[in-house]
Protein backbone atom coordinates (compact mmCIF):
# COMPACT_ATOMS: atom_id res chain seq x y z
CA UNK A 1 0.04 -6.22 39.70
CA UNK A 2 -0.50 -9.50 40.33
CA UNK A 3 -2.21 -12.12 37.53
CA UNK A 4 -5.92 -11.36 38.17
CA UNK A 5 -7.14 -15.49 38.09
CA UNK A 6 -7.00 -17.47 41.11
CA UNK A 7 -4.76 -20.19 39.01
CA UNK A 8 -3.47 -20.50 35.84
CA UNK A 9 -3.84 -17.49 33.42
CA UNK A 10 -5.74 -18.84 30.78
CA UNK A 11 -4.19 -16.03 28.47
CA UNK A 12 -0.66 -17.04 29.54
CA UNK A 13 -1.06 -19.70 26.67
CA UNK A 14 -1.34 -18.15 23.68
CA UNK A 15 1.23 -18.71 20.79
CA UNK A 16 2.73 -15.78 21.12
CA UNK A 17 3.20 -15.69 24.85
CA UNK A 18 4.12 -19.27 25.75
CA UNK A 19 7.44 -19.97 25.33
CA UNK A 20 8.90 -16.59 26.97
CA UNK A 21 6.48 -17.33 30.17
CA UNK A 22 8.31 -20.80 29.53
CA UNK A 23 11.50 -19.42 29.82
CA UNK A 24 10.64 -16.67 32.44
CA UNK A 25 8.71 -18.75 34.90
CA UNK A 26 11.56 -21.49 35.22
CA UNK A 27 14.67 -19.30 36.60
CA UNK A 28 11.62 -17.64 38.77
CA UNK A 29 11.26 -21.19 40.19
CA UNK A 30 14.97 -21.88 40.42
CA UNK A 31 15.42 -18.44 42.84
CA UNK A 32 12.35 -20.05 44.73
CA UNK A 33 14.23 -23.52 45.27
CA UNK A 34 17.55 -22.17 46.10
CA UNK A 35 16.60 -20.03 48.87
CA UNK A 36 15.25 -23.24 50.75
CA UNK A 37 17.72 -26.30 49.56
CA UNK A 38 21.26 -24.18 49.64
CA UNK A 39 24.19 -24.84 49.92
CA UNK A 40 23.54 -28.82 50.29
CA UNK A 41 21.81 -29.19 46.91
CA UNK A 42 23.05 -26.63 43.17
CA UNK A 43 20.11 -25.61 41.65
CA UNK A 44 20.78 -25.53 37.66
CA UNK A 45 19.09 -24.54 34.59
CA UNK A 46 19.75 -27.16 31.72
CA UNK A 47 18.32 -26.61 27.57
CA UNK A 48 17.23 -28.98 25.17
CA UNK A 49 16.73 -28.11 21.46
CA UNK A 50 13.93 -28.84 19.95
CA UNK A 51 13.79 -27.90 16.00
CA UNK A 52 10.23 -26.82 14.46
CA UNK A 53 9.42 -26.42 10.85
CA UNK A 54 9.12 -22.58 9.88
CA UNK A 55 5.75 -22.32 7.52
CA UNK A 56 7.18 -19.81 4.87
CA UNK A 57 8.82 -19.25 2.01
CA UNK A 58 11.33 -22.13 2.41
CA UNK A 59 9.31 -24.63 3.92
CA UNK A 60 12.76 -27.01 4.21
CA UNK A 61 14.08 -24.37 7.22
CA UNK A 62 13.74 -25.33 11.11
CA UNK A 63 13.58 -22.48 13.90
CA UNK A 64 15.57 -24.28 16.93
CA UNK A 65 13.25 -24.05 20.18
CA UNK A 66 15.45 -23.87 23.33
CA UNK A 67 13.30 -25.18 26.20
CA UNK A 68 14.89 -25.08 29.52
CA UNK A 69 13.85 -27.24 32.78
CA UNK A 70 15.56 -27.28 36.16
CA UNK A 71 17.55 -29.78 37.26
CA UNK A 72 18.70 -30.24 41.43
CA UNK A 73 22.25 -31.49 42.05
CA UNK A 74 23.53 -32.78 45.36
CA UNK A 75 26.65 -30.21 46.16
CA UNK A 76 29.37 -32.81 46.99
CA UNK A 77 28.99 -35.54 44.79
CA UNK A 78 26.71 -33.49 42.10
CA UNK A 79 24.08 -36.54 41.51
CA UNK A 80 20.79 -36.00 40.04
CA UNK A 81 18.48 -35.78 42.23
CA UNK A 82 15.44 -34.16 40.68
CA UNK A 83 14.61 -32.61 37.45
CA UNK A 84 11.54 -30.32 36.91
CA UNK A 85 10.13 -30.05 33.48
CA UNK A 86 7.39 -27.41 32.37
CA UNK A 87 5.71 -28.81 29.67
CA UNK A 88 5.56 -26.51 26.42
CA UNK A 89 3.56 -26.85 23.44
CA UNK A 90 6.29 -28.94 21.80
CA UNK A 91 6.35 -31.48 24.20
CA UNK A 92 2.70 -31.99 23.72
CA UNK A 93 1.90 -31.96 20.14
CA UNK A 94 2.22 -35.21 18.00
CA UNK A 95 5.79 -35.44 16.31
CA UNK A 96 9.52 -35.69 17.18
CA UNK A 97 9.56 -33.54 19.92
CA UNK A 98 7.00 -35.37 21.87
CA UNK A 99 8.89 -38.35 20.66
CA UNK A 100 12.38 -37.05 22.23
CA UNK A 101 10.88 -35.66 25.40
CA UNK A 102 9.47 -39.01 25.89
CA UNK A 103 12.17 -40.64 25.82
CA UNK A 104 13.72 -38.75 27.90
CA UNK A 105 10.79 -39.03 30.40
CA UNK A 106 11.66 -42.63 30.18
CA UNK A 107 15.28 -42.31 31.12
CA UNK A 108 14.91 -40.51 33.84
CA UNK A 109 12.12 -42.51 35.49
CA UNK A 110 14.77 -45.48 34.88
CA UNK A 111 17.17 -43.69 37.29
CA UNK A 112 17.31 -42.68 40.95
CA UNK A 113 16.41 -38.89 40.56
CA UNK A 114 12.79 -37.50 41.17
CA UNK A 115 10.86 -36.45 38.52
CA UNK A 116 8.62 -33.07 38.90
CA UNK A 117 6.18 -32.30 35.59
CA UNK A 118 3.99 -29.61 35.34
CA UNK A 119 1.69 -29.28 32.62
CA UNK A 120 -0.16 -25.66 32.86
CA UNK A 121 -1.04 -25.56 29.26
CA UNK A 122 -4.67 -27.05 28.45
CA UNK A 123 -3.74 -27.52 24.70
CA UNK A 124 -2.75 -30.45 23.33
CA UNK A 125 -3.05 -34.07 24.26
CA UNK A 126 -1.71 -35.60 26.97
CA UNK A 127 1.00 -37.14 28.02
CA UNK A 128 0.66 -40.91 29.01
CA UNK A 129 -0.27 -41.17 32.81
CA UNK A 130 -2.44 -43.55 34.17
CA UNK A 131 -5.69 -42.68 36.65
CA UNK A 132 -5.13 -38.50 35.61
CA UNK A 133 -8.71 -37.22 36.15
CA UNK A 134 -10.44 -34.91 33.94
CA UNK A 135 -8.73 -31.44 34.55
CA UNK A 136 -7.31 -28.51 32.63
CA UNK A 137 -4.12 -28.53 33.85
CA UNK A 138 -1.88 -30.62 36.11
CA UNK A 139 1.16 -31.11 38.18
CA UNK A 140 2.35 -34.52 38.59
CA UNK A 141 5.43 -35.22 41.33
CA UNK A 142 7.13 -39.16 40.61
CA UNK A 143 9.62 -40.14 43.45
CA UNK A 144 11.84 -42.74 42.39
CA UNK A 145 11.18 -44.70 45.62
CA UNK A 146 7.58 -44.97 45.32
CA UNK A 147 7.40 -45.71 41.04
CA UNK A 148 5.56 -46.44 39.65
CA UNK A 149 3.16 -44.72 42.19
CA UNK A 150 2.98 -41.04 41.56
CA UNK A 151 1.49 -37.31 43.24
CA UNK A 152 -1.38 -36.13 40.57
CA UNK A 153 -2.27 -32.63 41.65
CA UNK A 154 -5.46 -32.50 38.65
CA UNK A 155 -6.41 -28.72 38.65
CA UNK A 156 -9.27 -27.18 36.43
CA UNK A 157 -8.81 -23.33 34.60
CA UNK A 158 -11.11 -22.17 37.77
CA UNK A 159 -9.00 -23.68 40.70
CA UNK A 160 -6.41 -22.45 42.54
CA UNK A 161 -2.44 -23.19 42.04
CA UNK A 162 -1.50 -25.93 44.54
CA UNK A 163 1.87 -25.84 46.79
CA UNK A 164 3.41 -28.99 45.37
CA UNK A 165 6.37 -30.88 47.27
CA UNK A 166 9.88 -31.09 45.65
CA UNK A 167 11.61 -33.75 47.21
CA UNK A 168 15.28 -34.57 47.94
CA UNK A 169 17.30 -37.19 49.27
CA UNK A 170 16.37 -38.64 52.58
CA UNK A 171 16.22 -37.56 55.10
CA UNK A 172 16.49 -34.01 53.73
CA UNK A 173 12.61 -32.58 54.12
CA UNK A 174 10.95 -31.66 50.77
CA UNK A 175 11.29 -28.35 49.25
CA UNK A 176 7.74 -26.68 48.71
CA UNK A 177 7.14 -24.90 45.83
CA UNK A 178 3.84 -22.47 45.74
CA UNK A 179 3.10 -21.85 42.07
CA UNK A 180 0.50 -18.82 42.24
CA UNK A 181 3.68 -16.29 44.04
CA UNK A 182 5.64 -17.47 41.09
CA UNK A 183 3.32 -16.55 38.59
CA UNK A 184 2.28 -13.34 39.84
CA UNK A 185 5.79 -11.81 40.35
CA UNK A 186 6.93 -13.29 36.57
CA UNK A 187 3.44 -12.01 35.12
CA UNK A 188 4.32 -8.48 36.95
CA UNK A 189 8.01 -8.50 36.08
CA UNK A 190 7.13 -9.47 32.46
CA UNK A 191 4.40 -6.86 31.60
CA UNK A 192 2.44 -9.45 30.30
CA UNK A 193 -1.11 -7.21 31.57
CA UNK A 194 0.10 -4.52 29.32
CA UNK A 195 -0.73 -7.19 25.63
CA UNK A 196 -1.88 -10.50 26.49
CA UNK A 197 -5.73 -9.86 26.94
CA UNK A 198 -5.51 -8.33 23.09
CA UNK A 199 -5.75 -11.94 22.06
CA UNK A 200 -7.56 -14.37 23.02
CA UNK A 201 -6.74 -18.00 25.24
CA UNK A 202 -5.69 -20.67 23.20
CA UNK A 203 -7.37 -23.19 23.02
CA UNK A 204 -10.37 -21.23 23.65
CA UNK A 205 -12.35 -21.52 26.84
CA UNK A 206 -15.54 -23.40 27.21
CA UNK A 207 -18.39 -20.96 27.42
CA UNK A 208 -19.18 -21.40 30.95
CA UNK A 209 -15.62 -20.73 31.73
CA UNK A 210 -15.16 -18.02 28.71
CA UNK A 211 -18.59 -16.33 31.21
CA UNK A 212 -16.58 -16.70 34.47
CA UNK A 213 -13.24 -15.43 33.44
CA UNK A 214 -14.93 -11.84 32.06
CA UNK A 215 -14.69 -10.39 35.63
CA UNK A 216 -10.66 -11.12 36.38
CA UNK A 217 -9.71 -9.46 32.63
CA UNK A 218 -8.35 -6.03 32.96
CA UNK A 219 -10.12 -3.22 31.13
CA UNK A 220 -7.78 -1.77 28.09
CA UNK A 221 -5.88 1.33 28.82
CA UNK A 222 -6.73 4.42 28.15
């Protein structure tokens, strides 16, 4: 079955769920890329580590998050041409990891390659970007031709999951990606119906939105 919300699934976010719908949703968008941009451009999946303190008994240990994003290669001369990051909780949160993604960021807005970002998580603050509305979530494409001019696609918890452009080196069209397909077959694949609604979103919803979502949440097997 499909996820039941028009957009982003809320419940998709909790601690418990976030990194493997992290780590599932990227190769998902990988098989959608390479079916339009082969055999001219590789498609790869690339992992940085990111260590995180363990809260336990020996508070001196670190649990090593690896957090993949997708990078696009040209096939001949295997340039960069554009990287696609899915922001995780990590990334987000105050610390070294924000720190090193960051940086990174930086780097790569330096060079010739595209930048894609997608932030579908509403916790944590935000990234630095300038003129970002108010919105839950966003997706945000930078083409190194146009910087420091960027595509904001702003999307509230309520909205819909835009088709957002993945571009490539001229005069090669953009690739499209549509984000709701991509969810729905990875929520299906995954099982996630079958736990997630147990818990609840983090961070919660407002109550409005807490009153709208009651209709899309599946009722508990029997």
């Amino acid at each position: 079955m499909p996820s039941p919300f028009p957009g982003m699934n809320p419940y998709l976010e909790q601690d418990r769920v976030c990194h493997d719908f992290h780590e599932t949703f990227l190769p998902a968008i990988r098989e959608a890329l390479v079916a339009q941009v082969r055999p001219k451009y590789l498609v790869k999946i690339e992992e940085v580590a990111t260590a995180a303190p363990l809260y336990g008994r020996v508070p001196t240990a670190v649990d090593i998050e690896q957090l993949s994003y997708v990078e696009l290669h040209d096939r001949d001369s295997l340039e960069l041409v554009t990287v696609l990051e899915l922001l995780s909780p990590s990334n987000k949160k105050h610390g070294p990891d924000r720190e090193q993604y960051l940086s990174k960021r930086r780097q790569l807005l330096a060079r010739t390659a595209h930048l894609v970002e997608l932030d579908l998580l509403r916790g944590g603050p935000r990234l630095p970007l300038e003129d970002l509305p108010d919105c839950d979530y966003y997706a945000m494409v930078s083409r190194f031709d146009e910087r420091p001019q960027v595509g904001l696609w702003p999307l509230k918890v309520r909205e819909p999951l835009p088709v957002i452009p993945i571009p490539l080196r001229a005069p090669d069209p953009d690739a499209r990606l549509d984000l709701k397909p991509i969810l729905d077959r990875v929520y299906d694949a995954a099982g996630y119906e079958d736990y997630i609604y147990s818990g609840a979103p983090q961070p919660p919803l407002y109550p409005q939105d807490a009153e709208w979502a009651k209709p899309f949440i599946p009722a508990a097997p029997a």
